[in-house]
C-alpha atoms as a PDB file:
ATOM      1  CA  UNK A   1      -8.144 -44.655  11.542  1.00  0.00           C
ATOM      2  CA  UNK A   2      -6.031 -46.971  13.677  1.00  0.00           C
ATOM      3  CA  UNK A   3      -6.296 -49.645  11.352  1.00  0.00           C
ATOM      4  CA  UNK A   4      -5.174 -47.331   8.421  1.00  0.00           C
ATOM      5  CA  UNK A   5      -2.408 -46.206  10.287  1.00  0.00           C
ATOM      6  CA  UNK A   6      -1.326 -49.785  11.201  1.00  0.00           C
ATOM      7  CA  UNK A   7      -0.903 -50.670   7.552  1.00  0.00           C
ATOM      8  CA  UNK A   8       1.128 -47.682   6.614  1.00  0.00           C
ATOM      9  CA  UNK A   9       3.161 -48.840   9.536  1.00  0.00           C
ATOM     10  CA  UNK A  10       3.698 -52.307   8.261  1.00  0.00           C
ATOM     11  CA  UNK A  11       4.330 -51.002   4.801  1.00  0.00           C
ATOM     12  CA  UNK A  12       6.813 -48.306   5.775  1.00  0.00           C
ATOM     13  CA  UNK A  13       8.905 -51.820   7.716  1.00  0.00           C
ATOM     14  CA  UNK A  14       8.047 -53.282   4.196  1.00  0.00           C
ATOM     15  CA  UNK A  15       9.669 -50.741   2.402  1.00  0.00           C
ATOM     16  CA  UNK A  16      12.805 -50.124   4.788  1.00  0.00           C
ATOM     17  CA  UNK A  17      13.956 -53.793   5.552  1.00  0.00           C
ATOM     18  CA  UNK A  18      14.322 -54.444   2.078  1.00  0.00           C
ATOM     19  CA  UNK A  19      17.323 -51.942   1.013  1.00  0.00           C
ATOM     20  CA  UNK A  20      18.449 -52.202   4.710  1.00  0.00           C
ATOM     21  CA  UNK A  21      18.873 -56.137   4.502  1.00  0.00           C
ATOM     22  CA  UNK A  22      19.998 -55.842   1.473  1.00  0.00           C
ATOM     23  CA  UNK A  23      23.009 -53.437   2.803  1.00  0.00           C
ATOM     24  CA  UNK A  24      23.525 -55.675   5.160  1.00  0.00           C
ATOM     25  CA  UNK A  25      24.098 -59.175   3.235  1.00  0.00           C
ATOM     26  CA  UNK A  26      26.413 -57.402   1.332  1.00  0.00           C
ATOM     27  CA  UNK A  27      28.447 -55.954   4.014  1.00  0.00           C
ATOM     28  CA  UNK A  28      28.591 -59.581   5.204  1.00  0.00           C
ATOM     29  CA  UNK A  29      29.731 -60.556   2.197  1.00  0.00           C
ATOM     30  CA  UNK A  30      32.294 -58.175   2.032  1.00  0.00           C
ATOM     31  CA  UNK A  31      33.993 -59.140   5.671  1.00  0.00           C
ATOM     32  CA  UNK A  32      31.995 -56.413   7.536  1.00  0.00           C
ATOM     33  CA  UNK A  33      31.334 -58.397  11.326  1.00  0.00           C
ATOM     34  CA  UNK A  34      29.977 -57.675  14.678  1.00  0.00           C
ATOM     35  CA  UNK A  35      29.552 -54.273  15.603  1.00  0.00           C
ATOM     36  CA  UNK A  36      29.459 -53.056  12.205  1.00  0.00           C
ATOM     37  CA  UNK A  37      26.491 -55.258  11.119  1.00  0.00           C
ATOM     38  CA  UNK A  38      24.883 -54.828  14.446  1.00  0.00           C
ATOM     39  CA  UNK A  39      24.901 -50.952  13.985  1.00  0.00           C
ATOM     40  CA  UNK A  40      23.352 -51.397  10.396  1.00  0.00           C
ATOM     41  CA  UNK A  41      19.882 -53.799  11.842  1.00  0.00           C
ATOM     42  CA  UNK A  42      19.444 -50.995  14.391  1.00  0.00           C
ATOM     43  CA  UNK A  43      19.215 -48.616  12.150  1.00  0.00           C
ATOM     44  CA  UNK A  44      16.080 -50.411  10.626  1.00  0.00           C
ATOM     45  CA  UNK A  45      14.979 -51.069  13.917  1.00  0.00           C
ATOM     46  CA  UNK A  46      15.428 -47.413  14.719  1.00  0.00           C
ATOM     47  CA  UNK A  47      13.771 -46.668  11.403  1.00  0.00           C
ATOM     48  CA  UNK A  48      10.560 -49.425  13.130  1.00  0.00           C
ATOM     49  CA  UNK A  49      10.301 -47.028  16.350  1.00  0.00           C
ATOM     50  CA  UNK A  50      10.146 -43.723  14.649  1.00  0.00           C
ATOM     51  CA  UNK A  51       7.472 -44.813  11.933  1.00  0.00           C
ATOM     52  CA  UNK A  52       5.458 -45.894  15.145  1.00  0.00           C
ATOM     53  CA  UNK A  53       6.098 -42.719  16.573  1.00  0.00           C
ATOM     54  CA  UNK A  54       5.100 -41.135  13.498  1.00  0.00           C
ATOM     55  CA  UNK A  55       2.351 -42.832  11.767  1.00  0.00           C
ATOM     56  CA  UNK A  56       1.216 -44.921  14.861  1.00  0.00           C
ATOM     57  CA  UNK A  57       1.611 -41.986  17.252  1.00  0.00           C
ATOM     58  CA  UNK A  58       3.269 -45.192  19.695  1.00  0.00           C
ATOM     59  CA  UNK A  59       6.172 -43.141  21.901  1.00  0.00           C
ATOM     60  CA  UNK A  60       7.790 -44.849  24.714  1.00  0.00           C
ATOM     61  CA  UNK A  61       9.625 -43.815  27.781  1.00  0.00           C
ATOM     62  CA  UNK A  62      12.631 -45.096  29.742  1.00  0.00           C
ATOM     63  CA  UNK A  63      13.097 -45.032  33.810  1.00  0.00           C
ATOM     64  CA  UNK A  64      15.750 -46.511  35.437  1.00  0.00           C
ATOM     65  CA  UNK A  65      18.680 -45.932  32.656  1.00  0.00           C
ATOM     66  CA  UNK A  66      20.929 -45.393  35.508  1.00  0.00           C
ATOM     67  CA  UNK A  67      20.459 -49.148  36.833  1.00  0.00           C
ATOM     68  CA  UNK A  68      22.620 -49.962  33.254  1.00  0.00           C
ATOM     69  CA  UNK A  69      26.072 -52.066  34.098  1.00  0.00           C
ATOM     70  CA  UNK A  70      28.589 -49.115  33.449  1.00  0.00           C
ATOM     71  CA  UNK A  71      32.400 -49.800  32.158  1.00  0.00           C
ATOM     72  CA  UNK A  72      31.528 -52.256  29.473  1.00  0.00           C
ATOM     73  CA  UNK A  73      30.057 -54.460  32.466  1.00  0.00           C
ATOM     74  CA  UNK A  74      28.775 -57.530  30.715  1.00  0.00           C
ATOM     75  CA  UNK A  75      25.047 -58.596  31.688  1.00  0.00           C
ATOM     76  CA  UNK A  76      21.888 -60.344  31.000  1.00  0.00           C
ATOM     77  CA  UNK A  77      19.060 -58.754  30.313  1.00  0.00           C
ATOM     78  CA  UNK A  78      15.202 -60.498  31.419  1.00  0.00           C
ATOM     79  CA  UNK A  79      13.165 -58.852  29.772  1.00  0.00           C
ATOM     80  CA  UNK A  80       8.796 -58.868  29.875  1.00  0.00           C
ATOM     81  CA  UNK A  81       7.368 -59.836  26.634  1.00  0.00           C
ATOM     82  CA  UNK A  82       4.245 -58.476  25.609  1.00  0.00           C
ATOM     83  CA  UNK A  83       4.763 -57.478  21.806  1.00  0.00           C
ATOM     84  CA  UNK A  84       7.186 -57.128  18.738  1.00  0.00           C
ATOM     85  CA  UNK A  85       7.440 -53.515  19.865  1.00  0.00           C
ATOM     86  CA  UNK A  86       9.722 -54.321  22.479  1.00  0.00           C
ATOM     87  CA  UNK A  87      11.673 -56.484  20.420  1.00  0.00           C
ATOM     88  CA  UNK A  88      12.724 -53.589  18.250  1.00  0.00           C
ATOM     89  CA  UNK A  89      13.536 -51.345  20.895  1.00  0.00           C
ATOM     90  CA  UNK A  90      15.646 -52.537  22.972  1.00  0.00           C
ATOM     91  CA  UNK A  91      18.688 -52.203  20.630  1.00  0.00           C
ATOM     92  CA  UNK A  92      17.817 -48.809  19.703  1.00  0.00           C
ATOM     93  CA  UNK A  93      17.764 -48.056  23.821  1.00  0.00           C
ATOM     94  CA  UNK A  94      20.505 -49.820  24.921  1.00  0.00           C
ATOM     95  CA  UNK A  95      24.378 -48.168  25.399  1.00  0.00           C
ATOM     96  CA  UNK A  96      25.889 -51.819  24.308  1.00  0.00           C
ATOM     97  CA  UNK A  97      24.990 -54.227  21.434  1.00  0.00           C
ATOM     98  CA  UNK A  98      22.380 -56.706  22.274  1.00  0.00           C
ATOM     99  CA  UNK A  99      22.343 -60.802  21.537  1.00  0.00           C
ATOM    100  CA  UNK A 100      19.170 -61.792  21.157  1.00  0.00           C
ATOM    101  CA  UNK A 101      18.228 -65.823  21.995  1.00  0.00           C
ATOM    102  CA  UNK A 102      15.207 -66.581  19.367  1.00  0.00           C
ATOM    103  CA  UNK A 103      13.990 -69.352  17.323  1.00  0.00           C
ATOM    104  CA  UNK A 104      15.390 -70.456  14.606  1.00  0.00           C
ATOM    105  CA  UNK A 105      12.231 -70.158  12.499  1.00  0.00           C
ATOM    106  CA  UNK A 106      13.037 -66.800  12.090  1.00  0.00           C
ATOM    107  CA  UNK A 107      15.778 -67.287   9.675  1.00  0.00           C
ATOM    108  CA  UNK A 108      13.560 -68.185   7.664  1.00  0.00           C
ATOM    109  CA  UNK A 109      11.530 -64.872   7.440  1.00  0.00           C
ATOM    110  CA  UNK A 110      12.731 -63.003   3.900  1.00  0.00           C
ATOM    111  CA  UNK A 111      15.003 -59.985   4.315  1.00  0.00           C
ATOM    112  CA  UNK A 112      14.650 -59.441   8.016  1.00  0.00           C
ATOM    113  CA  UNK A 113      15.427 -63.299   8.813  1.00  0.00           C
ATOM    114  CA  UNK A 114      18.183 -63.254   6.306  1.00  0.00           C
ATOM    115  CA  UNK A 115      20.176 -60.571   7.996  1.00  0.00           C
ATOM    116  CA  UNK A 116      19.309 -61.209  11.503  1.00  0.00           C
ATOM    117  CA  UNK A 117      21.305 -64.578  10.829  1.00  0.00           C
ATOM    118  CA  UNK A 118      24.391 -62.324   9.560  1.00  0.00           C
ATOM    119  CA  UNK A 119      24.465 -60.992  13.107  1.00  0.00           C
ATOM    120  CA  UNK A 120      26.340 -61.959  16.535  1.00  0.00           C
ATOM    121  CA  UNK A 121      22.563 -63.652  18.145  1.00  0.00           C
ATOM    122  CA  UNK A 122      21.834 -67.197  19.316  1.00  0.00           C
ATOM    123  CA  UNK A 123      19.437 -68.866  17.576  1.00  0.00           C
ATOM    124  CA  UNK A 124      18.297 -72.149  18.959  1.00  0.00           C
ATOM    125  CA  UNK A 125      16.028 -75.315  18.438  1.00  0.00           C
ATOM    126  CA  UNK A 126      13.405 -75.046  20.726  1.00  0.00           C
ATOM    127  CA  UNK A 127      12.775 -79.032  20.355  1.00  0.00           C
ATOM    128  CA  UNK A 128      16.016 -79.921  21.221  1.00  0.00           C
ATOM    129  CA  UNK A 129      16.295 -78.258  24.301  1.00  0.00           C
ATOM    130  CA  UNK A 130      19.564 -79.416  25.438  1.00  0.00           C
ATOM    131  CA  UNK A 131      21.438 -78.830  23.023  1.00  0.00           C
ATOM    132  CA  UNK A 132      19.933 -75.568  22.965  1.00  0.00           C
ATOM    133  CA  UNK A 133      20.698 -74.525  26.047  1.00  0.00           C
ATOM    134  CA  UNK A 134      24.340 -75.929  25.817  1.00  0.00           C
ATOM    135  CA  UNK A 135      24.713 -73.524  22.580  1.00  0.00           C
ATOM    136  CA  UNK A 136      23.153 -70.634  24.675  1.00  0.00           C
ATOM    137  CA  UNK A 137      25.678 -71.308  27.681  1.00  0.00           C
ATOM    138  CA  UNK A 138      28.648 -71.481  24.495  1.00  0.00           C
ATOM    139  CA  UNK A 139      27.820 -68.359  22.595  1.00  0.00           C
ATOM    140  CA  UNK A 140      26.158 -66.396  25.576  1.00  0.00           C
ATOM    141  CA  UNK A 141      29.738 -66.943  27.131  1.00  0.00           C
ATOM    142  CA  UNK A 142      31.540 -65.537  24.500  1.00  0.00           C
ATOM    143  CA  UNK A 143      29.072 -62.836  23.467  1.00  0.00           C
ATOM    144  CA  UNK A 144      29.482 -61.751  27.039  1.00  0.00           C
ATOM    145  CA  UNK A 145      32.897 -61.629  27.371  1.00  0.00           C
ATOM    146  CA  UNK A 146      33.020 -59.731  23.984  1.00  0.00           C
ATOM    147  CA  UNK A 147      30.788 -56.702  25.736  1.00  0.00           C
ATOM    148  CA  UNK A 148      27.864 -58.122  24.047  1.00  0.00           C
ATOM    149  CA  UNK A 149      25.023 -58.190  26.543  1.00  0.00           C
ATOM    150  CA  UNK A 150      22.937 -61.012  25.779  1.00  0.00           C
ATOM    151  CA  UNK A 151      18.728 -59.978  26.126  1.00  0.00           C
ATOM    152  CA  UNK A 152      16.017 -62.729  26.713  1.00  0.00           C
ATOM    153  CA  UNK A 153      12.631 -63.214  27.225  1.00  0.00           C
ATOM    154  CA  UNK A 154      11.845 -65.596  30.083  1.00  0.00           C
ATOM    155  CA  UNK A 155       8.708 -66.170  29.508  1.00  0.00           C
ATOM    156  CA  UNK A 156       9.735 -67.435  25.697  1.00  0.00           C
ATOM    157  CA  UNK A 157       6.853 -66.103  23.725  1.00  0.00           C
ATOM    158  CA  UNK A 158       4.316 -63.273  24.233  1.00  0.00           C
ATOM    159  CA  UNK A 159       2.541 -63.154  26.960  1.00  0.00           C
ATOM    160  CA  UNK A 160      -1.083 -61.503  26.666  1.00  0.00           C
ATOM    161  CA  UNK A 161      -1.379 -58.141  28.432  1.00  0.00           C
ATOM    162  CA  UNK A 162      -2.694 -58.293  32.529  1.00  0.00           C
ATOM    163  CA  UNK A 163      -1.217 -61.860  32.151  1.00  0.00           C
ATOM    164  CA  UNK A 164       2.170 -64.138  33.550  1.00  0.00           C
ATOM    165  CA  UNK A 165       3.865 -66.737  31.913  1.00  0.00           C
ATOM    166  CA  UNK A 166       6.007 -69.273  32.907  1.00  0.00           C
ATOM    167  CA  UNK A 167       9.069 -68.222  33.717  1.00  0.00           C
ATOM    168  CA  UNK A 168      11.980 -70.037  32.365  1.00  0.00           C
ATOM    169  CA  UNK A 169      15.719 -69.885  34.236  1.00  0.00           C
ATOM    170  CA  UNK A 170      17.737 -70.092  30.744  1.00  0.00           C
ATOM    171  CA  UNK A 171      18.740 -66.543  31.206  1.00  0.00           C
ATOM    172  CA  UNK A 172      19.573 -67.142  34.809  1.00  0.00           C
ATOM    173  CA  UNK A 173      21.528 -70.260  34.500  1.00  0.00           C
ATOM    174  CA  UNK A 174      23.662 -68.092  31.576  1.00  0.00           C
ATOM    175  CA  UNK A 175      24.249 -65.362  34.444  1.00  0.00           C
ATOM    176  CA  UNK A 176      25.266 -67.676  36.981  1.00  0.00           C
ATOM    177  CA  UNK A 177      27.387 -69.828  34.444  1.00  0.00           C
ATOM    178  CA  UNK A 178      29.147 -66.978  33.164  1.00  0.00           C
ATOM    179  CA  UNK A 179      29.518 -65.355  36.510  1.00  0.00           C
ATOM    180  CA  UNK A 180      27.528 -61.703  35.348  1.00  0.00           C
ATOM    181  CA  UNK A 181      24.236 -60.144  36.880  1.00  0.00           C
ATOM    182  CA  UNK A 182      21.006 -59.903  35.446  1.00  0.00           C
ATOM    183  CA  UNK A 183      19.238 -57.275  34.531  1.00  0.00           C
ATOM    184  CA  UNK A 184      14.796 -57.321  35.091  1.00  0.00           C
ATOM    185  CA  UNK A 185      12.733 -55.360  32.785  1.00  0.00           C
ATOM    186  CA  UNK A 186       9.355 -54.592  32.710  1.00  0.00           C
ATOM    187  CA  UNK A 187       7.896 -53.025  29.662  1.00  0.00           C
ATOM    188  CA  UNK A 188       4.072 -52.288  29.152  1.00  0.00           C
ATOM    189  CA  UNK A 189       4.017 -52.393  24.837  1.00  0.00           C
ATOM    190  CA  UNK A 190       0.783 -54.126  25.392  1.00  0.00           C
ATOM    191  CA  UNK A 191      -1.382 -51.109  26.235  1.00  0.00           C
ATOM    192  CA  UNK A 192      -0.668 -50.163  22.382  1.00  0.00           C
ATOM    193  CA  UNK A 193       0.564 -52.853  20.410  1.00  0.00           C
ATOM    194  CA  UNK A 194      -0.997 -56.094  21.704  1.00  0.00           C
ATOM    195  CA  UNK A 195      -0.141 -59.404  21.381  1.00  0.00           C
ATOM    196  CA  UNK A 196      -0.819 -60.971  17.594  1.00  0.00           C
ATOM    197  CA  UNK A 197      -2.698 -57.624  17.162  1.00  0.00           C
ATOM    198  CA  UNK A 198      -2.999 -56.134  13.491  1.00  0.00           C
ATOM    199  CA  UNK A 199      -3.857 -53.085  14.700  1.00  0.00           C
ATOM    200  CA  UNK A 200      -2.149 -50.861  16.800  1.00  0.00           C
ATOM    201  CA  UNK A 201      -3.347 -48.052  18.988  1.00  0.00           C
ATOM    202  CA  UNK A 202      -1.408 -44.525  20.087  1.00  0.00           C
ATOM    203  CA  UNK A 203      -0.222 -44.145  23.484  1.00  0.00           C
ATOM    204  CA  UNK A 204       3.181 -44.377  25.390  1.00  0.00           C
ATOM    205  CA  UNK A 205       4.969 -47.276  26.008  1.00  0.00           C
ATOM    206  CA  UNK A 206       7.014 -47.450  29.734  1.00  0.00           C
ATOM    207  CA  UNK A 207      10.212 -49.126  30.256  1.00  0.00           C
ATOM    208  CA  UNK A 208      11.293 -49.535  33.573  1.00  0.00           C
ATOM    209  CA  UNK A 209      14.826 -50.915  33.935  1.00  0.00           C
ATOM    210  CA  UNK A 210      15.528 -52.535  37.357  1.00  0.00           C
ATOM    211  CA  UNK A 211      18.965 -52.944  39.350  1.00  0.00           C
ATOM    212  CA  UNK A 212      21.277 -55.037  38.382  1.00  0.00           C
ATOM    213  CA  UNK A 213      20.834 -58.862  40.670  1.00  0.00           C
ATOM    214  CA  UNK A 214      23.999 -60.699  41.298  1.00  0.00           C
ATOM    215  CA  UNK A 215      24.180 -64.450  39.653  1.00  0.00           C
ATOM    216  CA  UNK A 216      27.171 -65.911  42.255  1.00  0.00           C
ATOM    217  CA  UNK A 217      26.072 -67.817  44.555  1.00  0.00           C
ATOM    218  CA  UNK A 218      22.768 -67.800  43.009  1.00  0.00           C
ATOM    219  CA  UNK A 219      20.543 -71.280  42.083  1.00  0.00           C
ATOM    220  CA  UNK A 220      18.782 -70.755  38.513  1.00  0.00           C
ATOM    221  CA  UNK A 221      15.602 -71.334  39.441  1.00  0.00           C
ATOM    222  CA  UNK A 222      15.825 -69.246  42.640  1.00  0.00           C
ATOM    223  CA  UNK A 223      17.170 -66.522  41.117  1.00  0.00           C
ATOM    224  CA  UNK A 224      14.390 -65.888  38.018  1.00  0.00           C
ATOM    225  CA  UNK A 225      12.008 -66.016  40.858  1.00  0.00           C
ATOM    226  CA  UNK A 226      12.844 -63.026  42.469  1.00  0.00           C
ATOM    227  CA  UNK A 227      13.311 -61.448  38.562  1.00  0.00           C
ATOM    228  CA  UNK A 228       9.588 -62.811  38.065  1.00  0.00           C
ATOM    229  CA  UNK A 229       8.573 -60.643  41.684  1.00  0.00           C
ATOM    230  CA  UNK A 230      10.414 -57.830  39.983  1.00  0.00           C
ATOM    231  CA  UNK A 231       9.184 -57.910  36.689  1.00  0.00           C
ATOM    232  CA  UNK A 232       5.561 -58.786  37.503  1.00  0.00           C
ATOM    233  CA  UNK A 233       5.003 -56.289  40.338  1.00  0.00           C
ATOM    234  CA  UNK A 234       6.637 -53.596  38.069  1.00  0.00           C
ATOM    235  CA  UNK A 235       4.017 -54.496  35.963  1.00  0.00           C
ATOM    236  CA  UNK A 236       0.730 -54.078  38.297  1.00  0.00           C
ATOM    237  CA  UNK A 237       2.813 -50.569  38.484  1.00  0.00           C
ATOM    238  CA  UNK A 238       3.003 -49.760  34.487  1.00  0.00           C
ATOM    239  CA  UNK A 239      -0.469 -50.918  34.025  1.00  0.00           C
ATOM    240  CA  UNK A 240      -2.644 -51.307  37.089  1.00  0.00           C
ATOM    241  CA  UNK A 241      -5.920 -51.323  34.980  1.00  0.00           C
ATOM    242  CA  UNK A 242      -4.777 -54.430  32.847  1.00  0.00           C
ATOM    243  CA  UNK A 243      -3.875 -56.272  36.533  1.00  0.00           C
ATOM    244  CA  UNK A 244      -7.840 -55.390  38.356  1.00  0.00           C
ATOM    245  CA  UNK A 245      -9.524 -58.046  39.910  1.00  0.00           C
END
């Protein structure tokens, strides 16, 4: 039944990206920018989360909303990366439009990759990674500065569940650079949509936002340490039978 379920899920994203992306090229076209677009691809997005609700039976759950940057605060937001789930949500959870850093790849994926590049995110060479990170530091700036809050996934790809990547201080050298605080997440999508996984299983997904860290002062590397202690610990937390010994 799972398995059923999971491809009238991926059928019903199918069948909504199209006419959304679609919407959305033309809008472009037309001079529609920033929030205009952004508030179009999280309607699909929001579309995404309710079909998993719906056919997958996949609900989440927020704590910590009230550790948000208030005021049109700009921030950075760290997040964990365990599946596409939390890709999708985040904009549709979020009080502020998100910047997402990804791969450029993904401009290449029909429809969805088409209109993502339409959109106020940073997509980056992952080969060339100084000049990727100078773009970041560029755009992230000015995104920031905007309102925008700029999201990221340390860890840079996703991570199997009960498992730590490495933890890279892009998003922390942004923060510091551009003189905002960052913002850990935990999230255990995992426990229902794992990584590379077809298949999908119901259950609830937890999000568990943490305060906001101050960047002045702060060295890169030292600073997405003590996100890493965050992040990971919340994790043993969210999901204590993935982290058993």
């Amino acid at each position: 039944m799972a398995a059923v379920r999971s491809v009238l899920h991926l059928l019903w994203m199918l069948v909504t990206v199209v006419p959304v992306a679609i919407y959305l090229l033309t809008s472009a076209l037309l001079g529609v920018k920033g929030h205009g677009l952004y508030r179009m691809a999280r309607f699909w997005l929001w579309l995404s989360i309710a079909g998993a609700k719906h056919i997958l039976s996949i609900r989440y759950v927020v704590e910590g909303e009230d550790h948000l940057p208030t005021d049109n605060k700009p921030a950075v937001l760290l997040v964990k990366h365990q599946s596409t789930y939390e890709t999708f949500l985040m904009p549709v959870i979020m009080p502020r439009d998100l910047a997402y850093v990804f791969k450029k790849e993904l401009l290449y994926v029909p429809f969805f990759g088409w209109a993502i590049g339409r959109l106020d995110m940073i997509h980056i060479d992952r080969s060339l990674r100084k000049q990727a990170f100078h773009k970041v530091a560029q755009q992230g700036r000015e995104l920031l500065q905007r309102g925008v809050w700029v999201i990221m996934f340390p860890e840079g790809t996703r991570i199997p569940r009960g498992q730590a990547g490495q933890y890279k201080s892009g998003g922390t050298r942004l923060a510091i650079d551009a003189g905002v605080p960052v913002v850990p997440i935990a999230v255990n999508s995992a426990v229902c949509w794992p990584r590379k996984a077809f298949v999908k299983h119901p259950g609830v997904v937890t999000v568990s936002i943490g305060p906001p860290i101050e960047s002045l002062g702060r060295e890169p590397d030292e600073l997405m340490r003590q996100v890493e202690q965050w992040i990971e610990t919340e994790m043993h937390r969210l999901d204590p039978a993935a982290y058993k010994a």
